[in-house]
C-alpha atoms as a PDB file:
ATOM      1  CA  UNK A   1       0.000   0.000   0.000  1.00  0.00           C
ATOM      2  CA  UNK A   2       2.885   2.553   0.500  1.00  0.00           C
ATOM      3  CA  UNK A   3       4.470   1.349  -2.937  1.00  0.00           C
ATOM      4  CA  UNK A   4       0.917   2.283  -4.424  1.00  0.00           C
ATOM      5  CA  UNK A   5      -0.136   5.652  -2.372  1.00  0.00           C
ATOM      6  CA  UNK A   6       3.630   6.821  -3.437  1.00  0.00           C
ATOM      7  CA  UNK A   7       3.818   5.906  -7.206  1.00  0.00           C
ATOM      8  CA  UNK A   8      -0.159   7.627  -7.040  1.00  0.00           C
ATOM      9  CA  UNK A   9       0.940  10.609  -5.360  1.00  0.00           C
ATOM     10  CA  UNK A  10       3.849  10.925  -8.169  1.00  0.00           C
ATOM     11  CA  UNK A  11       1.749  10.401 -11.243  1.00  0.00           C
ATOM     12  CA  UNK A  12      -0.628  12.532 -10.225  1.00  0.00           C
ATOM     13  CA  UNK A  13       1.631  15.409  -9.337  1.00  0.00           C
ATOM     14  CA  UNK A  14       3.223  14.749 -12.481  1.00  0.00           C
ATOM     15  CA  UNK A  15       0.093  15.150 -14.129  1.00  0.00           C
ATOM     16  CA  UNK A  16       0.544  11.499 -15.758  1.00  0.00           C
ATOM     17  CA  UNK A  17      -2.471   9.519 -16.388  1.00  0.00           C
ATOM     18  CA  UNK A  18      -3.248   5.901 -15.301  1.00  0.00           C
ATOM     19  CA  UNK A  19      -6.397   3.770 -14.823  1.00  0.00           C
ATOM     20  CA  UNK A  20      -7.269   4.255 -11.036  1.00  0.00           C
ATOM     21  CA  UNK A  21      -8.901   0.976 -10.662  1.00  0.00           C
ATOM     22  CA  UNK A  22      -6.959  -1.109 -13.439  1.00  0.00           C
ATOM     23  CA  UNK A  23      -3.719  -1.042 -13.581  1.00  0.00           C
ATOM     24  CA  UNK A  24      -1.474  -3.245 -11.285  1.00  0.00           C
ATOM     25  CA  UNK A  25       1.486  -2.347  -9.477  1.00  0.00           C
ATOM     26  CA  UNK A  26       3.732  -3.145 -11.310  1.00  0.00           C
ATOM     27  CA  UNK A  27       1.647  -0.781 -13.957  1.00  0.00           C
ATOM     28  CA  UNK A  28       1.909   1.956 -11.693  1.00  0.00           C
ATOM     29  CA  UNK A  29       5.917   1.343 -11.151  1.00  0.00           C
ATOM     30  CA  UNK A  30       6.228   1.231 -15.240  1.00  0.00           C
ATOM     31  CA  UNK A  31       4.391   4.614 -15.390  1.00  0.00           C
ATOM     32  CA  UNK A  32       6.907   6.154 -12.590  1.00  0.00           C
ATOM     33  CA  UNK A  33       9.929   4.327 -13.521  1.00  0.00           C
ATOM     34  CA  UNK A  34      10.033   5.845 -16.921  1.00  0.00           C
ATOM     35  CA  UNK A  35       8.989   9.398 -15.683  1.00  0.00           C
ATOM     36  CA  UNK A  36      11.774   9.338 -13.246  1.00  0.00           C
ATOM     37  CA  UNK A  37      14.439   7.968 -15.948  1.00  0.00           C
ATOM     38  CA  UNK A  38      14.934   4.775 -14.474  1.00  0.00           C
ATOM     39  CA  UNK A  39      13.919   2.294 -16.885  1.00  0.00           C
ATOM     40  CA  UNK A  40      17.118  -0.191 -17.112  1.00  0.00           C
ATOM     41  CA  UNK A  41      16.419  -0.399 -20.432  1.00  0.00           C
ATOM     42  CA  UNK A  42      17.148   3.472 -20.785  1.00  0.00           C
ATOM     43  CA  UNK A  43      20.271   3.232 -19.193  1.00  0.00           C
ATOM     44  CA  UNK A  44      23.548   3.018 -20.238  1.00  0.00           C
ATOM     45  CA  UNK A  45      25.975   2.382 -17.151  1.00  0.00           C
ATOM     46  CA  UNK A  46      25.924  -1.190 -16.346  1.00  0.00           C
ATOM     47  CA  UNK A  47      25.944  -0.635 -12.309  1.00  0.00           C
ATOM     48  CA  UNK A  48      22.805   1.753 -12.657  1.00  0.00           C
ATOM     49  CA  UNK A  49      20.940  -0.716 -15.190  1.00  0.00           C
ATOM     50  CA  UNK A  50      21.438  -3.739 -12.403  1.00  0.00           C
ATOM     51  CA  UNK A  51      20.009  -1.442  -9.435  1.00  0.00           C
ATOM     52  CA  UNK A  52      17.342  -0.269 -11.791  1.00  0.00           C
ATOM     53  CA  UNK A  53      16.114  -3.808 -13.090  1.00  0.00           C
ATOM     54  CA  UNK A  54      16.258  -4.970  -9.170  1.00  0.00           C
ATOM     55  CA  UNK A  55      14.018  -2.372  -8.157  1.00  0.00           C
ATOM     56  CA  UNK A  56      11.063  -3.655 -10.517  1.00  0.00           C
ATOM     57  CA  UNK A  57      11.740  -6.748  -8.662  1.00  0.00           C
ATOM     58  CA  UNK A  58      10.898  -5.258  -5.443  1.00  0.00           C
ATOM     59  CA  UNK A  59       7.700  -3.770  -6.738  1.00  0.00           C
ATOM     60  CA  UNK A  60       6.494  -7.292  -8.318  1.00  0.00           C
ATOM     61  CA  UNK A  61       7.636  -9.125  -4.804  1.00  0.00           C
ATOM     62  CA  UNK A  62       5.376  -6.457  -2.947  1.00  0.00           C
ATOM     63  CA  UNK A  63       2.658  -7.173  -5.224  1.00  0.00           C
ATOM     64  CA  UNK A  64       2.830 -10.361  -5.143  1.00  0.00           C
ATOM     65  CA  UNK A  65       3.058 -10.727  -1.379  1.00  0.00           C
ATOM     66  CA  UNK A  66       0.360  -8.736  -0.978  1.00  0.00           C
ATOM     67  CA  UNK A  67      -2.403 -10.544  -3.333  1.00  0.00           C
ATOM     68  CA  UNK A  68      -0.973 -13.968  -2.633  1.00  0.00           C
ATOM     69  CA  UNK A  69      -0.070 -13.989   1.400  1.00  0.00           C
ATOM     70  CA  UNK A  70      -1.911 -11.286   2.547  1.00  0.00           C
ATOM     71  CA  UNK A  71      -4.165 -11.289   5.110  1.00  0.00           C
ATOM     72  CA  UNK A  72      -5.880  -8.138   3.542  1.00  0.00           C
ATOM     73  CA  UNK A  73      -7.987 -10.137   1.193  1.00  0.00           C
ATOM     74  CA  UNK A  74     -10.384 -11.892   3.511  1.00  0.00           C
ATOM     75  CA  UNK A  75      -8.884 -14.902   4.141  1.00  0.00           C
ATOM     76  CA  UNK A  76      -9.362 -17.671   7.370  1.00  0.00           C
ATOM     77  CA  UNK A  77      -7.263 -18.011   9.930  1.00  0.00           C
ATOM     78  CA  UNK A  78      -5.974 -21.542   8.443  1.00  0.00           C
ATOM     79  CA  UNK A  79      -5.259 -19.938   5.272  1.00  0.00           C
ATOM     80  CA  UNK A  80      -3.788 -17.495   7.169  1.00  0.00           C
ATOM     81  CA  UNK A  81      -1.219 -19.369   8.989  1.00  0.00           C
ATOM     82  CA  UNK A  82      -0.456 -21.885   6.013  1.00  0.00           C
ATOM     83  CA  UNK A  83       0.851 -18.832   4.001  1.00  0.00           C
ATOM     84  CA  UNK A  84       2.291 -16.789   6.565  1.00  0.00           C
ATOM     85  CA  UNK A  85       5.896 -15.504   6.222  1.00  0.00           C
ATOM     86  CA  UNK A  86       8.529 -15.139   9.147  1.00  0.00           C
ATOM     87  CA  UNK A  87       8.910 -11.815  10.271  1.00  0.00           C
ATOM     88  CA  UNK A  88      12.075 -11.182   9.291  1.00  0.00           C
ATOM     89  CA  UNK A  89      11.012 -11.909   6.169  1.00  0.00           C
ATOM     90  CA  UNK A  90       8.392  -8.921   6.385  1.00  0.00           C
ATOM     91  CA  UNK A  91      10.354  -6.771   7.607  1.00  0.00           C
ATOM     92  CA  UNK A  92      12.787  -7.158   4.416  1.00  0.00           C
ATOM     93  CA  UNK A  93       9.881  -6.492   2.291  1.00  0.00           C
ATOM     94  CA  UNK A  94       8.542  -3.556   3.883  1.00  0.00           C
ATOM     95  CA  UNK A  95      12.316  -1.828   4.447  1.00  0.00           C
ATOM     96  CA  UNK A  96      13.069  -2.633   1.109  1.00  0.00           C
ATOM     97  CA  UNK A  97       9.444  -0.997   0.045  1.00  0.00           C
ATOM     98  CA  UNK A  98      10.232   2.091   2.037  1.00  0.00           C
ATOM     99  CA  UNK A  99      13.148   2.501   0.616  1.00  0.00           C
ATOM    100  CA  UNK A 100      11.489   2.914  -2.770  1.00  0.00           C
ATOM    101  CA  UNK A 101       8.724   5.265  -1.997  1.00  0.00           C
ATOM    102  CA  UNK A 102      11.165   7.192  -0.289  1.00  0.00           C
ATOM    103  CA  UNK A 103      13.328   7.821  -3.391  1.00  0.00           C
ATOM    104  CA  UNK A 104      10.474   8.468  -5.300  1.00  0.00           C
ATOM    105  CA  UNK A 105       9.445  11.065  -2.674  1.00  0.00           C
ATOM    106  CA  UNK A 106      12.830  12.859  -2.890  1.00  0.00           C
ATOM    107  CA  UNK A 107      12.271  12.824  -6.874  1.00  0.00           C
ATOM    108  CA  UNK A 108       8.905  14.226  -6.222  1.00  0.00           C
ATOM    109  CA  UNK A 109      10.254  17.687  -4.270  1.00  0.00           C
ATOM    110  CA  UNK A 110      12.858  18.267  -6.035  1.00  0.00           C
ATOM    111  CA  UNK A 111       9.786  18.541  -8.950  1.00  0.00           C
END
């Protein structure tokens, strides 16, 4: 949800269009990604096109957390525990989310 209130908040101060109740994601990170000048393809310097590429990987392991294990979709406490994930593991998702929306904040004011 912070990946996805942040990449929002940037298109729509950016003035970029996207389908509010459509697109993914993943959709969302394309639309920013390529605004901001971070698509890996785009890139020339092979350090910057491997950090790049990664970060795509963050937004589809958020996603897919998040429609697959969460516990934001309605599911029952057995489903609940079968697909839980260790906290540690959370933790790594949600610092390495953070991380994200924060950069794209930063890109945001210096707009």
């Amino acid at each position: 949800n912070v990946l996805e209130a942040r990449f929002k908040a940037y298109l729509n101060k950016k003035k970029i269009a996207y389908n509010e109740n459509g697109d993914t994601l993943n959709d969302l990170w394309r639309l920013t990604r390529d605004d901001l000048g971070i698509n890996p393809k785009d890139l020339e310097a092979k350090d910057l096109k491997k950090i790049a590429s990664r970060l795509g990987s963050i937004v589809d392991g958020t996603m897919y957390l998040r429609n697959k294990r969460s516990s934001a979709h309605g599911r029952t406490e057995a489903e609940h525990t079968a697909t839980a994930i260790r906290p540690r593991h959370a933790r790594l998702v949600i610092h390495s989310a953070h991380t994200l929306a924060a950069y794209v904040l930063e890109c945001l004011e210096n707009v």
